[in-house]
C-alpha atoms as a PDB file:
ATOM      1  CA  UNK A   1      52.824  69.419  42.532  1.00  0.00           C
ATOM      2  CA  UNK A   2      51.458  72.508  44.616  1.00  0.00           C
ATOM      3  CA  UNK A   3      52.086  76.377  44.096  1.00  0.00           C
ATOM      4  CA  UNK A   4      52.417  77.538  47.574  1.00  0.00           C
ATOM      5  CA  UNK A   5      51.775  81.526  47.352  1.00  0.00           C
ATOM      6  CA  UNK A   6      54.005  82.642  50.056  1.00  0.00           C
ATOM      7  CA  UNK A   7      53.786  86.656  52.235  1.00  0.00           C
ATOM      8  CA  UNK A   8      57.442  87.547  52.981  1.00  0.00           C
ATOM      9  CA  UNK A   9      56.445  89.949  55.417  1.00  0.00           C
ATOM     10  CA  UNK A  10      57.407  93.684  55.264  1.00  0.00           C
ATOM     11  CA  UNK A  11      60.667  93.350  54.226  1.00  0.00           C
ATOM     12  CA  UNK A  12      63.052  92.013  57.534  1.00  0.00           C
ATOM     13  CA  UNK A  13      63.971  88.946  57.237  1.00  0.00           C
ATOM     14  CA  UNK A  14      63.444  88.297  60.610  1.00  0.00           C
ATOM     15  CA  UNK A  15      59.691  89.212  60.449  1.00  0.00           C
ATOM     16  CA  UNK A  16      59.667  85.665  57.828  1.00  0.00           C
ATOM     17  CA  UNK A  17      57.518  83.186  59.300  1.00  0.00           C
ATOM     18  CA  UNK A  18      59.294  79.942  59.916  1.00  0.00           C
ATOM     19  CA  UNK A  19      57.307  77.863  56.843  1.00  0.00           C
ATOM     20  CA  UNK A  20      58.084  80.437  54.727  1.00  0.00           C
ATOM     21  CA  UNK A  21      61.815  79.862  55.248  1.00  0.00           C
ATOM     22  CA  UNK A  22      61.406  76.358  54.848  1.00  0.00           C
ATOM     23  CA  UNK A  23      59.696  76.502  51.480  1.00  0.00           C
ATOM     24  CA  UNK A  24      62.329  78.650  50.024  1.00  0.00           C
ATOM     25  CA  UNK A  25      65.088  76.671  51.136  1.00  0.00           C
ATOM     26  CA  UNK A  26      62.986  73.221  49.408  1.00  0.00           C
ATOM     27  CA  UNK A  27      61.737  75.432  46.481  1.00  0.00           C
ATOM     28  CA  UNK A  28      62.072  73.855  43.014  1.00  0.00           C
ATOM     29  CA  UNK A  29      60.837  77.701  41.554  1.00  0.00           C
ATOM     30  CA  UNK A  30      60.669  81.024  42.873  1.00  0.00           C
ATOM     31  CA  UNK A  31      58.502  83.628  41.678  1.00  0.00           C
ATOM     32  CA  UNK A  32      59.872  87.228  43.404  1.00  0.00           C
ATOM     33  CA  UNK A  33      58.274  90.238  43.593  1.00  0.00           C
ATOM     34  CA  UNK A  34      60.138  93.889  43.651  1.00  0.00           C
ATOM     35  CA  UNK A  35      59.827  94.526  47.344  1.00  0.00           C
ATOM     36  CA  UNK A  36      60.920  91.129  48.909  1.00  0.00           C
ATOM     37  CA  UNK A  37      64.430  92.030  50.778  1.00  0.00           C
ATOM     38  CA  UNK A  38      67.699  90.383  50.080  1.00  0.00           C
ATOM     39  CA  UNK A  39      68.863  88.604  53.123  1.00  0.00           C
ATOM     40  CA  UNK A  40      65.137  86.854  52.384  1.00  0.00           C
ATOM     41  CA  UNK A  41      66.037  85.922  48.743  1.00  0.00           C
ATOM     42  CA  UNK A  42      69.695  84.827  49.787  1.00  0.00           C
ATOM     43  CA  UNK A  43      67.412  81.985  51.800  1.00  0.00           C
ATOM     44  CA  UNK A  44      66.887  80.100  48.468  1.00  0.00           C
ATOM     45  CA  UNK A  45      67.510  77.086  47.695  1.00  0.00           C
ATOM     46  CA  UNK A  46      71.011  77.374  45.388  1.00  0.00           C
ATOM     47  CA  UNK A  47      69.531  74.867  42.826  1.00  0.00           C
ATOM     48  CA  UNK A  48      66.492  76.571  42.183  1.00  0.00           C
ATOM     49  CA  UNK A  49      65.095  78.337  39.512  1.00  0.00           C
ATOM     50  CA  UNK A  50      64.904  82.330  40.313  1.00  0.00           C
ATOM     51  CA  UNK A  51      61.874  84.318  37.873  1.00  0.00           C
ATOM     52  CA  UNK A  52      61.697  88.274  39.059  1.00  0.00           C
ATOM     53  CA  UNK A  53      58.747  89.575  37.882  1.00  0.00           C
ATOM     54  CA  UNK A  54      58.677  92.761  39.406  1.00  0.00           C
ATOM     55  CA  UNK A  55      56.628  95.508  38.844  1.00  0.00           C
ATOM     56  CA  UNK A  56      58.663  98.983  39.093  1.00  0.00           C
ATOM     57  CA  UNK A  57      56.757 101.785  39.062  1.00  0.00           C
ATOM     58  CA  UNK A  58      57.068 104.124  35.365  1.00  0.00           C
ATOM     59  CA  UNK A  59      59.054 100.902  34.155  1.00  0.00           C
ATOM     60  CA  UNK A  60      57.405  98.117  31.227  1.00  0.00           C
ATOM     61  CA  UNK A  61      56.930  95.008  33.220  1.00  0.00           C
ATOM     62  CA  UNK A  62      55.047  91.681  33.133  1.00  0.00           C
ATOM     63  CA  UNK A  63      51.605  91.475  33.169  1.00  0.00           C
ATOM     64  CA  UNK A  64      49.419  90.020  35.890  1.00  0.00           C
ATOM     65  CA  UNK A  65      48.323  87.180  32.812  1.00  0.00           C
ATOM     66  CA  UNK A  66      51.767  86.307  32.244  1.00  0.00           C
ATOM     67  CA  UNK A  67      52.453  85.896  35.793  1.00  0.00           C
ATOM     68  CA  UNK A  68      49.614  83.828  36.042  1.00  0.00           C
ATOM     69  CA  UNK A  69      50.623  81.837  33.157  1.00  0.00           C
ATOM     70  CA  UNK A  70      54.636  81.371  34.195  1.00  0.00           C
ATOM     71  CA  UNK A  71      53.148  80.320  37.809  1.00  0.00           C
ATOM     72  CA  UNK A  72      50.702  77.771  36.016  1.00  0.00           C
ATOM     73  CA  UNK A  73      53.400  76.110  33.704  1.00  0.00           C
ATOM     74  CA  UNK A  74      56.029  75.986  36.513  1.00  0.00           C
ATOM     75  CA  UNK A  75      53.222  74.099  38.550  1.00  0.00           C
ATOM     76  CA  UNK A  76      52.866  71.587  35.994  1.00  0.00           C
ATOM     77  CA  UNK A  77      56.150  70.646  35.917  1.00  0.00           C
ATOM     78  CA  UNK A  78      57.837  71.165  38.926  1.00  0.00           C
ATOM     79  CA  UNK A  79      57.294  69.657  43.001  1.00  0.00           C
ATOM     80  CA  UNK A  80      57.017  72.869  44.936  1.00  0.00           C
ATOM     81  CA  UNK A  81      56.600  76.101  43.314  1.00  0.00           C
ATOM     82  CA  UNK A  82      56.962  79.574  45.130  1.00  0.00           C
ATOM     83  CA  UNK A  83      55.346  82.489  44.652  1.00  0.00           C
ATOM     84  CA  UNK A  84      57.390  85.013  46.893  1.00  0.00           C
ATOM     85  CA  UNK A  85      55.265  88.269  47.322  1.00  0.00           C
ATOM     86  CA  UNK A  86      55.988  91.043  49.936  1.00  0.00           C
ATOM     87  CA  UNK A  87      53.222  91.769  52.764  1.00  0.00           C
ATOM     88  CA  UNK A  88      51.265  89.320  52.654  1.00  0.00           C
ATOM     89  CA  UNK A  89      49.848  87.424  49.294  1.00  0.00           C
ATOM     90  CA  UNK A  90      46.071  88.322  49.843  1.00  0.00           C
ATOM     91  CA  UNK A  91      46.589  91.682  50.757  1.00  0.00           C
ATOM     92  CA  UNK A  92      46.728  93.881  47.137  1.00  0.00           C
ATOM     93  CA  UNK A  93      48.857  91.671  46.021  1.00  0.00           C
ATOM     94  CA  UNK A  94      46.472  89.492  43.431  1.00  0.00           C
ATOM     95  CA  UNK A  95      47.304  86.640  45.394  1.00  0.00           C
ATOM     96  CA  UNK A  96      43.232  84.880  45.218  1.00  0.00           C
ATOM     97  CA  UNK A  97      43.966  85.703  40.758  1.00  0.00           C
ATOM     98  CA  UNK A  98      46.979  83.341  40.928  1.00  0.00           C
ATOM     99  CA  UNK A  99      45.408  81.002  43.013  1.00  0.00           C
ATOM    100  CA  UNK A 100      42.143  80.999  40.646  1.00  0.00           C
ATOM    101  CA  UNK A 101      44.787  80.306  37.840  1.00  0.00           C
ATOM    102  CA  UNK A 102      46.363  77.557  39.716  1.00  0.00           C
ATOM    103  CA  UNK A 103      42.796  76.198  40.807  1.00  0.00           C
ATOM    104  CA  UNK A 104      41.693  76.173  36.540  1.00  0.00           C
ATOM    105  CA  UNK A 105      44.805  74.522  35.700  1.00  0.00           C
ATOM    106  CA  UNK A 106      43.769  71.677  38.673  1.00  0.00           C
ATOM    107  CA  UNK A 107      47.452  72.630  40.183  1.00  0.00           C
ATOM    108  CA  UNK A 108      46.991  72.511  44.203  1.00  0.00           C
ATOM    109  CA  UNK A 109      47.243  75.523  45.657  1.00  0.00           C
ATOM    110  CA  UNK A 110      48.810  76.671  49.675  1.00  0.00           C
ATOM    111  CA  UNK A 111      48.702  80.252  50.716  1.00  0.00           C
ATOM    112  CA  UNK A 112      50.991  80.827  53.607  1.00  0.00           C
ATOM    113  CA  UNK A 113      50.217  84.133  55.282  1.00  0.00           C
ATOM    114  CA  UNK A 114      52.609  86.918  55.699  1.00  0.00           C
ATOM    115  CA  UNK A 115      53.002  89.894  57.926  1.00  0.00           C
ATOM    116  CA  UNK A 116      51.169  92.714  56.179  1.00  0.00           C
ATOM    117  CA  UNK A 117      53.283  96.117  55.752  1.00  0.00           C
ATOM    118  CA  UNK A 118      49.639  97.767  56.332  1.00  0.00           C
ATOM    119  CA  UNK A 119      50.110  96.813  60.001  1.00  0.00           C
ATOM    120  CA  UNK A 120      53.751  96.177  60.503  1.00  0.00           C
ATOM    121  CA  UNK A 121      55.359  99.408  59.264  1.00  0.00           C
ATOM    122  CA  UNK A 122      53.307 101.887  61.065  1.00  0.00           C
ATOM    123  CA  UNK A 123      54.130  99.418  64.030  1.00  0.00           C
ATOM    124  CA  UNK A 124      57.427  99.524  63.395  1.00  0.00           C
ATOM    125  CA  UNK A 125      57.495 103.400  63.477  1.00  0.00           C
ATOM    126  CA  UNK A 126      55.664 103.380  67.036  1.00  0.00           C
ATOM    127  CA  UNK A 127      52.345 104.411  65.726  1.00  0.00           C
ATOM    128  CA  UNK A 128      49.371 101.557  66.682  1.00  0.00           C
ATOM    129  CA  UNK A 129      46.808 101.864  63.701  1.00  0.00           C
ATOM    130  CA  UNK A 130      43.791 101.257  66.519  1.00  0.00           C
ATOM    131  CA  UNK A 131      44.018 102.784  69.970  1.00  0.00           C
ATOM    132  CA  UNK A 132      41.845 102.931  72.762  1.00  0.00           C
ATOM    133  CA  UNK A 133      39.847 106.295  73.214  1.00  0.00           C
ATOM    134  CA  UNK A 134      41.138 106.977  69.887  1.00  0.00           C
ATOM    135  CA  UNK A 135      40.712 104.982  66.876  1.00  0.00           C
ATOM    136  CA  UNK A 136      38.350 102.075  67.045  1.00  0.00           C
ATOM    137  CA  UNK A 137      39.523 100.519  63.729  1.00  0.00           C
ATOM    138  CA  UNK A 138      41.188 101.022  60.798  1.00  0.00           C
ATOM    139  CA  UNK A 139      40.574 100.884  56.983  1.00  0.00           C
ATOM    140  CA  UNK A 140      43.696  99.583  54.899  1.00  0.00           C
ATOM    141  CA  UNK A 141      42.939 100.756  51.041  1.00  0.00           C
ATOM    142  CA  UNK A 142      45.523 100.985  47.718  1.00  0.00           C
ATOM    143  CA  UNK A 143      45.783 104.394  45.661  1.00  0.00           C
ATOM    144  CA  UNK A 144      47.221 101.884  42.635  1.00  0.00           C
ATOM    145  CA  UNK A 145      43.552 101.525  41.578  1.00  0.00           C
ATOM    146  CA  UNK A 146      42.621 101.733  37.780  1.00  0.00           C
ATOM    147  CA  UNK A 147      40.451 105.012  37.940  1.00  0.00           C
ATOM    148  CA  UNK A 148      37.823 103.447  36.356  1.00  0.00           C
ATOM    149  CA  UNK A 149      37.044 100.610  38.773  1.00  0.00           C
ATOM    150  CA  UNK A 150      37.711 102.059  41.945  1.00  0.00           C
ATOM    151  CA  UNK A 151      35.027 102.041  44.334  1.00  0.00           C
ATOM    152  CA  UNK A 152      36.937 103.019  47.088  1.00  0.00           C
ATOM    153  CA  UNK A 153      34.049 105.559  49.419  1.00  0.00           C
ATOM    154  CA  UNK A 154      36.558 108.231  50.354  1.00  0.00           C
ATOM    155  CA  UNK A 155      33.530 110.435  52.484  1.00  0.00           C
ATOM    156  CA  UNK A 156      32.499 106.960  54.254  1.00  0.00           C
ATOM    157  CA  UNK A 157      36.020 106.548  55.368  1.00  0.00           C
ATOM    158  CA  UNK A 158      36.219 110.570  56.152  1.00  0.00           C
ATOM    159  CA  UNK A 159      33.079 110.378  58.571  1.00  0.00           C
ATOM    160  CA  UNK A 160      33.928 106.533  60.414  1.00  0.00           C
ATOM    161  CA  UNK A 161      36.860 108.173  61.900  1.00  0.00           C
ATOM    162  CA  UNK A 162      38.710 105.102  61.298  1.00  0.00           C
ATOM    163  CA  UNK A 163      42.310 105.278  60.789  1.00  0.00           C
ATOM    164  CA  UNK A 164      42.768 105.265  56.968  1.00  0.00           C
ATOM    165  CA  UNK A 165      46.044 103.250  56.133  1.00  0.00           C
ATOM    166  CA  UNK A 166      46.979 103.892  52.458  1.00  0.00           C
ATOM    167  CA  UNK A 167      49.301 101.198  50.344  1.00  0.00           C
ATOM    168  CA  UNK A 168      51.067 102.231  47.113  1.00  0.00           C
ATOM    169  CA  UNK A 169      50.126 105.976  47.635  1.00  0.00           C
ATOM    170  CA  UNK A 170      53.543 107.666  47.385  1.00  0.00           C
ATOM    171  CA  UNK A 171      52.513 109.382  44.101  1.00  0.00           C
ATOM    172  CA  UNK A 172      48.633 110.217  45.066  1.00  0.00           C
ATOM    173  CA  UNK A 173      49.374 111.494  48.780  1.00  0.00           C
ATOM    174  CA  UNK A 174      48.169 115.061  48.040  1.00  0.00           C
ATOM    175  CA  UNK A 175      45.243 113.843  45.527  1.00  0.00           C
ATOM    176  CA  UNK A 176      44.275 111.603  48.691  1.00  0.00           C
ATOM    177  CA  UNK A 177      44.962 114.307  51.215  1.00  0.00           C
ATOM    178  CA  UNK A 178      42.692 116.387  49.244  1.00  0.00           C
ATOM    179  CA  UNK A 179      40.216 114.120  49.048  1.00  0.00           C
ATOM    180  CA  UNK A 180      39.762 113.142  53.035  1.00  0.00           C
ATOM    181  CA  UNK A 181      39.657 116.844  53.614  1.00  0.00           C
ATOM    182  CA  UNK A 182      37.111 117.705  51.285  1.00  0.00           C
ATOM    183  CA  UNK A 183      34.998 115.056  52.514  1.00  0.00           C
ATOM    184  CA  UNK A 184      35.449 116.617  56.098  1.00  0.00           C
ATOM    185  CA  UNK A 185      38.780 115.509  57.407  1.00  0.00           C
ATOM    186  CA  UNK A 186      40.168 118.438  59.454  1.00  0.00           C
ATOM    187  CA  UNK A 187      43.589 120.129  58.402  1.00  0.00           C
ATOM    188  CA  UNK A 188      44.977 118.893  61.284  1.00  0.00           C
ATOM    189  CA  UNK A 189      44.507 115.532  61.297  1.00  0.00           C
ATOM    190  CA  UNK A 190      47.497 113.746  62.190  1.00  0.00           C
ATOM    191  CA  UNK A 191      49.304 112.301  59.500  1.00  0.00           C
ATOM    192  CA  UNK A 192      52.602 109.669  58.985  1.00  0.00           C
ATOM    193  CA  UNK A 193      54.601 108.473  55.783  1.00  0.00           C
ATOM    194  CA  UNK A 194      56.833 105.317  56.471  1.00  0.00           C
ATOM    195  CA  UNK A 195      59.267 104.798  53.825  1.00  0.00           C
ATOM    196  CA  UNK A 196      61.383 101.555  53.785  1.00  0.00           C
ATOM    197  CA  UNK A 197      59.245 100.061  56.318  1.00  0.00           C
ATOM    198  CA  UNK A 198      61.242  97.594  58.658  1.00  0.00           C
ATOM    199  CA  UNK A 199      64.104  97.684  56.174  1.00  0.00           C
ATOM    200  CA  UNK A 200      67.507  99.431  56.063  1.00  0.00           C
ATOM    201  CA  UNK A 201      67.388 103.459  55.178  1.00  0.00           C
ATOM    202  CA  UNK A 202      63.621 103.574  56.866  1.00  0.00           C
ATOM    203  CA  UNK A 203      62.395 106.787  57.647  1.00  0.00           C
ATOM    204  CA  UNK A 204      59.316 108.201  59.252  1.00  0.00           C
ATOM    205  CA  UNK A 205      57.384 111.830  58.027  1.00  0.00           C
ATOM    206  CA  UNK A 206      54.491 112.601  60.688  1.00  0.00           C
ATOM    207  CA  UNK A 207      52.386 115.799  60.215  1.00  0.00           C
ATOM    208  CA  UNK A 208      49.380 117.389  59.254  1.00  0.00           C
ATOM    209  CA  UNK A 209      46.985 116.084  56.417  1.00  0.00           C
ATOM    210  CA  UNK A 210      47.323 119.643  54.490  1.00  0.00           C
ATOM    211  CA  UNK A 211      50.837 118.251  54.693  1.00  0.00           C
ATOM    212  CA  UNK A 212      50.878 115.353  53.525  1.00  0.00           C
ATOM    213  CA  UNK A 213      52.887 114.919  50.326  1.00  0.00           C
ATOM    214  CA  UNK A 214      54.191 118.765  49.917  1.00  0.00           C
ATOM    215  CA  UNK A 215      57.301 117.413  49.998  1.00  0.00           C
ATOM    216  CA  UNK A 216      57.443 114.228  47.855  1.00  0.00           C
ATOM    217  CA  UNK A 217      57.070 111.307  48.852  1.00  0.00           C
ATOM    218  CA  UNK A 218      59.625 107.800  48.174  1.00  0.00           C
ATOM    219  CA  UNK A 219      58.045 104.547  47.159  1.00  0.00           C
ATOM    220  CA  UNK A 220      57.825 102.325  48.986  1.00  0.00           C
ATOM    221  CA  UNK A 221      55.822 104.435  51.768  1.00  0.00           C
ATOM    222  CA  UNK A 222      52.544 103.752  53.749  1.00  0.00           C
ATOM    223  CA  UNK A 223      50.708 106.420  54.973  1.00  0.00           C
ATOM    224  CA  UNK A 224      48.529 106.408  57.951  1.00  0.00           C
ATOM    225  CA  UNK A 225      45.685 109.202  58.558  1.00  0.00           C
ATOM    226  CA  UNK A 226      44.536 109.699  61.474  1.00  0.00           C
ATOM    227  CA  UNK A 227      45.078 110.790  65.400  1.00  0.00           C
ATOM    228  CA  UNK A 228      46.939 107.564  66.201  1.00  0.00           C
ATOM    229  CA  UNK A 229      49.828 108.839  63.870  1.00  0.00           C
ATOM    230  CA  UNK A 230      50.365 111.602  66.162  1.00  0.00           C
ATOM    231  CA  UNK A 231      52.628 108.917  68.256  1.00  0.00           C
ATOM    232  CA  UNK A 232      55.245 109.795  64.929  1.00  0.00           C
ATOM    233  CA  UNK A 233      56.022 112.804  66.372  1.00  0.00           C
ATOM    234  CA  UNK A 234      59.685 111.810  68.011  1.00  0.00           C
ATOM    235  CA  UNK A 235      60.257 111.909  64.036  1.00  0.00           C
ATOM    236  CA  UNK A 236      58.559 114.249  62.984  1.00  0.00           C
ATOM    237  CA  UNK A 237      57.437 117.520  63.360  1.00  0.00           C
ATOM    238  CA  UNK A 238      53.895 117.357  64.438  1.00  0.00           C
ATOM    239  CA  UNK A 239      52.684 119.053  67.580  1.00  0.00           C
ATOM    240  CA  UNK A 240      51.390 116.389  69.502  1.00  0.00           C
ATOM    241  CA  UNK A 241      48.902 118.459  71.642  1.00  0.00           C
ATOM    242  CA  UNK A 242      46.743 118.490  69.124  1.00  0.00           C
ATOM    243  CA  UNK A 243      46.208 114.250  69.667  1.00  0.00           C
ATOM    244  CA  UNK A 244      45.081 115.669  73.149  1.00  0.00           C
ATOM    245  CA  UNK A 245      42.312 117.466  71.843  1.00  0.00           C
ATOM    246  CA  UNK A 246      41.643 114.850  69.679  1.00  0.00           C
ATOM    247  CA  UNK A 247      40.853 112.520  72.160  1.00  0.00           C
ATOM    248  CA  UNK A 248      39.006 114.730  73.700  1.00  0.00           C
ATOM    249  CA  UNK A 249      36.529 115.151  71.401  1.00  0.00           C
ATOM    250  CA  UNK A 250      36.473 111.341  70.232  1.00  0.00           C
ATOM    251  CA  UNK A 251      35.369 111.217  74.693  1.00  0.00           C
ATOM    252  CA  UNK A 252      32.870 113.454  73.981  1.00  0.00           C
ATOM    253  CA  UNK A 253      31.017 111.801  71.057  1.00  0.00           C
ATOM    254  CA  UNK A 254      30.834 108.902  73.062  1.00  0.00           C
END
């Protein structure tokens, strides 16, 4: 009997790793989450059982501890278990806190990695989160962060000059806009929304970080911060001279 906590990638089917595909179409269970795309769920085994547990945002929904718990008693009576999760499981997705549940209830455990939407969807709009001469790195946090635990150093990632990549921010994108640019983040800084990453109806906002969120932003969206989303402007309306000078400076520190 083994849970196998599965990444379905960013939401094309296409972008499914191969032993993901297999696992679905041997599942006894499923466990889906909101954002994993159809044509992936129609790759299912017919005779298996289908839980959605899907978290909409505004809506009532299931608790992380009853997930846990439906995922522990479907592993103690049933061969091969999935837990379906979009992106991949370990990244925001609570993925290691159903494996720890798993782990208590001595039900073995197999995480099979998935293509994060942190990387793919800004890829997928042309915009490389690292660049050479640009952006040395990049810093992938969540805005859906309890308040009250998040330790997230918004003026460390303001001075790295790392490209910040932000998951689940559609409804904080000014409160985070505001935040990089009072911890020294110019105006200017290029800026990119990607709604519907890699899925049907995707679009791409690029622009400045005083911007960013005027107009309001769809969930599911990613935003990237930084000059590498200046290569969003065939979709957007930044001016993408300012990237030049940019890169000049970025030279110049050197």
């Amino acid at each position: 009997m083994t849970v196998h906590l599965v990444g379905a990638g960013p939401g094309d089917v296409e972008l499914l790793t191969l032993k993901a595909a297999r696992l679905l179409a041997a599942a006894d269970a499923v466990v889906v989450d909101r954002l994993v795309g159809p044509e992936i769920l129609d790759l299912i085994s017919p005779g298996a059982e289908r839980y959605d547990v899907g978290k909409t945002p505004g809506r009532p929904g299931p608790t992380q501890g009853q997930i846990n718990d439906l995922i522990v008693a479907l592993g103690q009576r049933l061969d091969t278990v999935v837990r379906l999760k979009g992106g991949d499981p370990y990244i925001f997705g609570r993925g290691i806190e159903e494996a720890d549940a798993c782990r208590a209830a001595a039900i073995d455990v197999e995480v099979v990695p998935g293509i994060t939407s942190a990387i793919a969807g800004p890829a997928a709009a042309g915009i490389s989160v690292t660049e050479r001469h640009v952006s040395s790195g990049c810093c992938i946090v969540t805005a859906h962060q309890d308040p009250k635990s998040d330790t997230t150093n918004w003026q460390a990632l303001a001075d790295s000059g790392l490209t910040v990549v932000v998951l689940m921010g559609a409804r904080r994108a000014v409160s985070i806009a505001a935040t990089l640019m009072a911890a020294g983040r110019p105006a200017a800084t290029p800026s990119a929304v990607i709604t519907n990453a890699a899925r049907d109806g995707e679009t791409v906002w690029a622009g400045r970080l005083d911007q960013l969120g005027v107009e309001p932003v769809a969930s599911p969206s990613i935003l990237v911060i930084g000059p590498v989303a200046a290569r969003a402007v065939a979709t957007g309306e930044f001016d993408p001279t300012v990237l030049d000078g940019l890169r000049d400076r970025h030279l110049a520190s050197q």
